[in-house]
C-alpha atoms as a PDB file:
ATOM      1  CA  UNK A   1      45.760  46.133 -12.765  1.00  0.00           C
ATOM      2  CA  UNK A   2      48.547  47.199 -14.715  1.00  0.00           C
ATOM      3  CA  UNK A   3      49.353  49.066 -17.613  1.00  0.00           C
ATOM      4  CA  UNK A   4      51.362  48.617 -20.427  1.00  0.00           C
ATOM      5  CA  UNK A   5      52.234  48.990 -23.941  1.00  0.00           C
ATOM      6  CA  UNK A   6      51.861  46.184 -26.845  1.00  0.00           C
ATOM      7  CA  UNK A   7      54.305  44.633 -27.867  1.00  0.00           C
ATOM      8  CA  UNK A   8      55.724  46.302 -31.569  1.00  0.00           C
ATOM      9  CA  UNK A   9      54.506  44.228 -34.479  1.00  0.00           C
ATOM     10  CA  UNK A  10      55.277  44.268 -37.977  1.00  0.00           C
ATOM     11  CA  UNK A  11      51.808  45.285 -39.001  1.00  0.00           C
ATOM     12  CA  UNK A  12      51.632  48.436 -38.183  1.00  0.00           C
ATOM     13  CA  UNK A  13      49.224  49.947 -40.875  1.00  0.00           C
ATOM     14  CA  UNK A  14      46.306  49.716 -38.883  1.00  0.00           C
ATOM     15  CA  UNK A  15      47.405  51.615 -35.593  1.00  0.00           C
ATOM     16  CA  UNK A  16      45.838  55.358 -35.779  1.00  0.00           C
ATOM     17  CA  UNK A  17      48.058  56.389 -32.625  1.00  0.00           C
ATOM     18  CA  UNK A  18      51.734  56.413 -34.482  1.00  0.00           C
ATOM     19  CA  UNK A  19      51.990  52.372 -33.334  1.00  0.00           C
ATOM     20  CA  UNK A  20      51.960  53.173 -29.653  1.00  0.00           C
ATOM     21  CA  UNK A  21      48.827  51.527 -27.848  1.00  0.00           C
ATOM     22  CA  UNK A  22      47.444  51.412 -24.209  1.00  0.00           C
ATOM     23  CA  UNK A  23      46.796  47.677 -23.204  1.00  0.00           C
ATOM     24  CA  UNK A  24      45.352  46.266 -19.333  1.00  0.00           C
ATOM     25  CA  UNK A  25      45.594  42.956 -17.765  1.00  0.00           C
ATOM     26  CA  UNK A  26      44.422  41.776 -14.573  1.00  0.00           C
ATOM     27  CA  UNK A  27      46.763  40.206 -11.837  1.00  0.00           C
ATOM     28  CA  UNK A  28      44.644  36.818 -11.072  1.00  0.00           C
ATOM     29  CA  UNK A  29      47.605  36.171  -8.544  1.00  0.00           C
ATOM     30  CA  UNK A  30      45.959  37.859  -5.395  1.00  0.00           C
ATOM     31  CA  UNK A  31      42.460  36.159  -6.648  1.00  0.00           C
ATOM     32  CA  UNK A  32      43.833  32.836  -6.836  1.00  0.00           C
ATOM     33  CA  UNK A  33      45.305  33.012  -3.269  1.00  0.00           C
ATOM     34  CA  UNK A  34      41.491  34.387  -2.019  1.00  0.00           C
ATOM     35  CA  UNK A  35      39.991  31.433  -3.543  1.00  0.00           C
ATOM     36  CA  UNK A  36      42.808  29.028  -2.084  1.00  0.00           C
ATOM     37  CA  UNK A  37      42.518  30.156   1.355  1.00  0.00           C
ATOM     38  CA  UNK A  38      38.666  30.417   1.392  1.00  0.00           C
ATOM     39  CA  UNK A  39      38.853  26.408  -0.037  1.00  0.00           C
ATOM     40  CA  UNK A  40      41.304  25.547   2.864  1.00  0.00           C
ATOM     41  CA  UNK A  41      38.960  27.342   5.401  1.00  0.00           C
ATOM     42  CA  UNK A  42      35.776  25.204   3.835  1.00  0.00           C
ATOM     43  CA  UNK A  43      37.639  21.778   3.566  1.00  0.00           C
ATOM     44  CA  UNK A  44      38.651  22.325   7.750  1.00  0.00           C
ATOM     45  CA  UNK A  45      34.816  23.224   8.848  1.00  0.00           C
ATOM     46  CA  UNK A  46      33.410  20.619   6.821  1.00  0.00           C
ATOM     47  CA  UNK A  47      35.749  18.304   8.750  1.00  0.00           C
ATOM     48  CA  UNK A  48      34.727  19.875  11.681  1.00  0.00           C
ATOM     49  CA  UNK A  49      31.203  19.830  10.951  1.00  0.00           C
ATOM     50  CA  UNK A  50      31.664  15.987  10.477  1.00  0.00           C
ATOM     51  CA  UNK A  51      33.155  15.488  13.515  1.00  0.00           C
ATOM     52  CA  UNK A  52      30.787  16.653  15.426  1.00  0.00           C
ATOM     53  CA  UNK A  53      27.667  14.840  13.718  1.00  0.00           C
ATOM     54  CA  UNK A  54      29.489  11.372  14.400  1.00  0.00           C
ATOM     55  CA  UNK A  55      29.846  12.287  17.764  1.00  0.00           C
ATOM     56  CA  UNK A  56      26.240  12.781  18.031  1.00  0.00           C
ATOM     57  CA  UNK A  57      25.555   9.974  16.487  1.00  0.00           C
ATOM     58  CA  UNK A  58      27.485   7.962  18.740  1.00  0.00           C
ATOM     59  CA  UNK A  59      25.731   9.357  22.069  1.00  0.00           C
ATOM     60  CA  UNK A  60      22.081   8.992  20.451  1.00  0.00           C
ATOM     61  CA  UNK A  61      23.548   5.137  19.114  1.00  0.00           C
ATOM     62  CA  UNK A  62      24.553   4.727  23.225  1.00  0.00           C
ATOM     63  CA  UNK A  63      21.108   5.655  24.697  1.00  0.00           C
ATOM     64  CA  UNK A  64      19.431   3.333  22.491  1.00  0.00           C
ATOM     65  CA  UNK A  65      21.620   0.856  23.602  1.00  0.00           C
ATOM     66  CA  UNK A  66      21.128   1.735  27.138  1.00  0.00           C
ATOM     67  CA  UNK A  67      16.715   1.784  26.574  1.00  0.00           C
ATOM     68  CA  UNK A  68      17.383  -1.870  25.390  1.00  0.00           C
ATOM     69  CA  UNK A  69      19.314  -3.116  28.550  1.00  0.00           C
ATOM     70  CA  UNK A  70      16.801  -1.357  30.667  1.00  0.00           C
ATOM     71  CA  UNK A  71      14.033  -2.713  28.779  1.00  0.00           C
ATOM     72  CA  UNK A  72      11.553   0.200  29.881  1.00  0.00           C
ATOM     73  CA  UNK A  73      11.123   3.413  27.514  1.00  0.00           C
ATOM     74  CA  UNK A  74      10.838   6.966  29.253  1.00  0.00           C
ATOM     75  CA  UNK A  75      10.339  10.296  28.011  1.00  0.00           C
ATOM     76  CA  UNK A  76      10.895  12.782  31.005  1.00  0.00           C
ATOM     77  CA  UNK A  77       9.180  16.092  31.019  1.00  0.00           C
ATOM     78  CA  UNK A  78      12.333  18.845  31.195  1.00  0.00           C
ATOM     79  CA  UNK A  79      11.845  21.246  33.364  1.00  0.00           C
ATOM     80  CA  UNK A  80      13.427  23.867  35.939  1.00  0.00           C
ATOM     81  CA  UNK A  81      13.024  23.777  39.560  1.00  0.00           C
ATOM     82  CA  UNK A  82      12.160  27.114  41.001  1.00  0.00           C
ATOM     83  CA  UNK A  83      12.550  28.363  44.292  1.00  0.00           C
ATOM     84  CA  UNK A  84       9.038  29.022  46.495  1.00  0.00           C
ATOM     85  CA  UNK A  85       8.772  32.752  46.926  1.00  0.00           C
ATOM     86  CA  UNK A  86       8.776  33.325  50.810  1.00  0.00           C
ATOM     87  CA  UNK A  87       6.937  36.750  51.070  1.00  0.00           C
ATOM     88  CA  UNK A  88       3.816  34.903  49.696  1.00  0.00           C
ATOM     89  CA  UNK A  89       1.816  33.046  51.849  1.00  0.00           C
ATOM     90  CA  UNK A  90       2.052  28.987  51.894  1.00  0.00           C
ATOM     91  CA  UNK A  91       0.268  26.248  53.186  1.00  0.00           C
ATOM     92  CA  UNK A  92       2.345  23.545  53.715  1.00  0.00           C
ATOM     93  CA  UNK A  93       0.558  19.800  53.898  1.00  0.00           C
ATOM     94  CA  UNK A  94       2.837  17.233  55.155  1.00  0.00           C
ATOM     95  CA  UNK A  95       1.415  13.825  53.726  1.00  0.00           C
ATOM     96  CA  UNK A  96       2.830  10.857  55.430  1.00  0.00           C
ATOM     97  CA  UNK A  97       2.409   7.064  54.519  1.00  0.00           C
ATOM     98  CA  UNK A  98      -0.727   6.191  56.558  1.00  0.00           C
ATOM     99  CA  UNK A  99      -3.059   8.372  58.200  1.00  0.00           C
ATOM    100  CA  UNK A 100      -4.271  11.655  58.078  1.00  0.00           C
ATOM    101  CA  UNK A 101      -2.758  15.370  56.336  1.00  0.00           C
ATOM    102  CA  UNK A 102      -0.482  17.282  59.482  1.00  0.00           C
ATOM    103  CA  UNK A 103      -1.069  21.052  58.293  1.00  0.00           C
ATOM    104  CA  UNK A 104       0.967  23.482  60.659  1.00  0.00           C
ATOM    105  CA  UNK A 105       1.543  20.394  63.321  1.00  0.00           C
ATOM    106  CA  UNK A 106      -2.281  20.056  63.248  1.00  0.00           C
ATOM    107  CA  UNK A 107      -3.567  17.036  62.116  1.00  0.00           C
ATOM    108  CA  UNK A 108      -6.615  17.325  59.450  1.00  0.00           C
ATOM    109  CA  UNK A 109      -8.840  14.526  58.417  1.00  0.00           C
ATOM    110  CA  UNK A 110      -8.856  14.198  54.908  1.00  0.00           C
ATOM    111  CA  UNK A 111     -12.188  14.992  54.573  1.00  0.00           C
ATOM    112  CA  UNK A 112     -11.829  18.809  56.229  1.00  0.00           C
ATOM    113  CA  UNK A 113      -8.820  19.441  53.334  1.00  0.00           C
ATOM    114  CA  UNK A 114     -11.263  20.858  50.599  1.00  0.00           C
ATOM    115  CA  UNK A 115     -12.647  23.086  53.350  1.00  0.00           C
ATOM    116  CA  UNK A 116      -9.133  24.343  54.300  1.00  0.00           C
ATOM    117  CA  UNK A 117      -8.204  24.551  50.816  1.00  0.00           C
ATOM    118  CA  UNK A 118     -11.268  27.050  49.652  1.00  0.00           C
ATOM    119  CA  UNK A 119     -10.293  29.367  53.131  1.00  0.00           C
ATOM    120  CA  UNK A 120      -6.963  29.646  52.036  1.00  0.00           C
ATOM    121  CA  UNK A 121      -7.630  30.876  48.743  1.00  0.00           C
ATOM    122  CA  UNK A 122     -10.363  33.008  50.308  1.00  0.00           C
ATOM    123  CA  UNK A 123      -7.715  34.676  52.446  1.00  0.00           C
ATOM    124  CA  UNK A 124      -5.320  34.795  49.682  1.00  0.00           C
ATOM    125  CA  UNK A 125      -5.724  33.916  45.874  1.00  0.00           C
ATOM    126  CA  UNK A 126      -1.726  33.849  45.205  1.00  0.00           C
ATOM    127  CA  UNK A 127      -1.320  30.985  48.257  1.00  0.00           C
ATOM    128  CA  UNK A 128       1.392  28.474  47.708  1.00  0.00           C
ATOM    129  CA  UNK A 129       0.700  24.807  48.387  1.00  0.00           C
ATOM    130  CA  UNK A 130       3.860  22.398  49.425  1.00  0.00           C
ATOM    131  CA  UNK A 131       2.901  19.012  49.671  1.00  0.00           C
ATOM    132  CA  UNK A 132       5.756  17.222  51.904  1.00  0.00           C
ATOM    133  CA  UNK A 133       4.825  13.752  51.252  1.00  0.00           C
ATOM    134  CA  UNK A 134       6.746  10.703  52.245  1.00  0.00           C
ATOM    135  CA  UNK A 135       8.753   8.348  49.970  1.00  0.00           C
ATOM    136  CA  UNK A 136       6.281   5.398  50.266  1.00  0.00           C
ATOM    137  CA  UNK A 137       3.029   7.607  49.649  1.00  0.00           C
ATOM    138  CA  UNK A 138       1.294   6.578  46.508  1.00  0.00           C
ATOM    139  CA  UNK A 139       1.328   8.165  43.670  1.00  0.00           C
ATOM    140  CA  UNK A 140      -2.259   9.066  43.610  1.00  0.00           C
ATOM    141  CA  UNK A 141      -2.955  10.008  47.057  1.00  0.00           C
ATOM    142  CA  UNK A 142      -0.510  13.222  46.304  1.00  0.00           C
ATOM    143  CA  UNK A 143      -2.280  13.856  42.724  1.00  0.00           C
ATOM    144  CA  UNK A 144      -5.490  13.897  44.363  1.00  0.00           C
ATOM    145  CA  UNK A 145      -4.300  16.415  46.770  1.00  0.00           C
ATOM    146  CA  UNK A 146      -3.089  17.647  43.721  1.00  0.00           C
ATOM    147  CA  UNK A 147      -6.191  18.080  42.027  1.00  0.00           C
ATOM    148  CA  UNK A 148      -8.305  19.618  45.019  1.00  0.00           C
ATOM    149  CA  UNK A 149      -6.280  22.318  45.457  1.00  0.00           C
ATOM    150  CA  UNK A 150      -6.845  23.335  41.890  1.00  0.00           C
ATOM    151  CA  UNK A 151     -10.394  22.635  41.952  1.00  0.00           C
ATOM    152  CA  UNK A 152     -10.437  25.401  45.135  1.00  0.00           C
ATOM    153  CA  UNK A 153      -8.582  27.841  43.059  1.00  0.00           C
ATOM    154  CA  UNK A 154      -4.746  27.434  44.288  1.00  0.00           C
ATOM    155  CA  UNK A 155      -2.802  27.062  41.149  1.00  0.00           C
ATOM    156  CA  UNK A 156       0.609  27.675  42.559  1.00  0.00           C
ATOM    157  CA  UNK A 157       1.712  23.773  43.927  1.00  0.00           C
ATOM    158  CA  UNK A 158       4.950  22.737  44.895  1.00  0.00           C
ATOM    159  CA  UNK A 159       6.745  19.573  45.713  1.00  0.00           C
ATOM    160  CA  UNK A 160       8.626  20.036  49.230  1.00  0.00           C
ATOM    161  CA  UNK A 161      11.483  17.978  49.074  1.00  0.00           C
ATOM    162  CA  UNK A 162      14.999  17.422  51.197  1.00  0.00           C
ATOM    163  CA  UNK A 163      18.098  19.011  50.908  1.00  0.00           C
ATOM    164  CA  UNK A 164      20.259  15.849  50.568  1.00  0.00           C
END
């Protein structure tokens, strides 16, 4: 802000202070250079911001193109593997293609499973089940498993899987 006196005029019969008179202005020059700078800074993240939603665009506009080569529609579940916690007991079922469940290199006829199942939650509520099963098992051979050991109380199931 800066300070000043008016300018003399002619008419000076209505100044009360002798013709001397205090006047203010306002420097808009620092302002204008705020607002210029914050434009420039909006223009450059709205190009940014652009950008970035044609990118996506592009990667969602290439997986629809990929569902219509395959032909077949899936939604995956996401989730995160977790590691079986060793100090807790486990009971490990190794299910292979034909025949019967090998628990602990025993082998258990399918019909003796629910019995093991309700002694090992007996022993220990917090028991882990790993089901090993092979590649060519069905599908529903391994649910069913699945589904006994909840119906016997063991909630904690695993998928045992190999390292390569």
């Amino acid at each position: 802000m800066a300070l000043g006196k008016l300018p003399e005029s002619s008419d000076s019969e209505g100044d009360e202070g002798g013709g001397e008179s205090i006047f203010a202005e306002i420097n808009i020059t620092p302002l204008t250079d705020v607002f210029l700078v914050l434009l420039i800074i909006f223009m450059v993240s709205a190009l940014a911001v652009q950008v970035e939603a044609q990118k996506k665009a592009s990667v969602q506009q290439e997986k629809a193109e990929i569902e219509k080569k395959s032909g077949l529609k899936v939604n995956l579940p996401s989730g995160q593997a977790q590691e079986i916690d060793p100090s807790k007991a486990s009971l490990v079922l190794v299910i292979p293609i034909q025949g019967d469940i090998n628990v602990g290199g025993k082998v258990i006829a399918d019909s003796e499973i629910d019995n093991l199942l309700r002694a090992a939650f007996a022993r220990d509520k917090n028991t882990q089940v790993v089901l090993k099963a092979d590649k060519g098992v069905q599908h529903g051979r391994v649910v069913n498993i699945m589904e006994r050991a909840k119906q016997a109380g063991l909630t904690r199931l695993a998928i045992g899987t190999s390292g390569g």
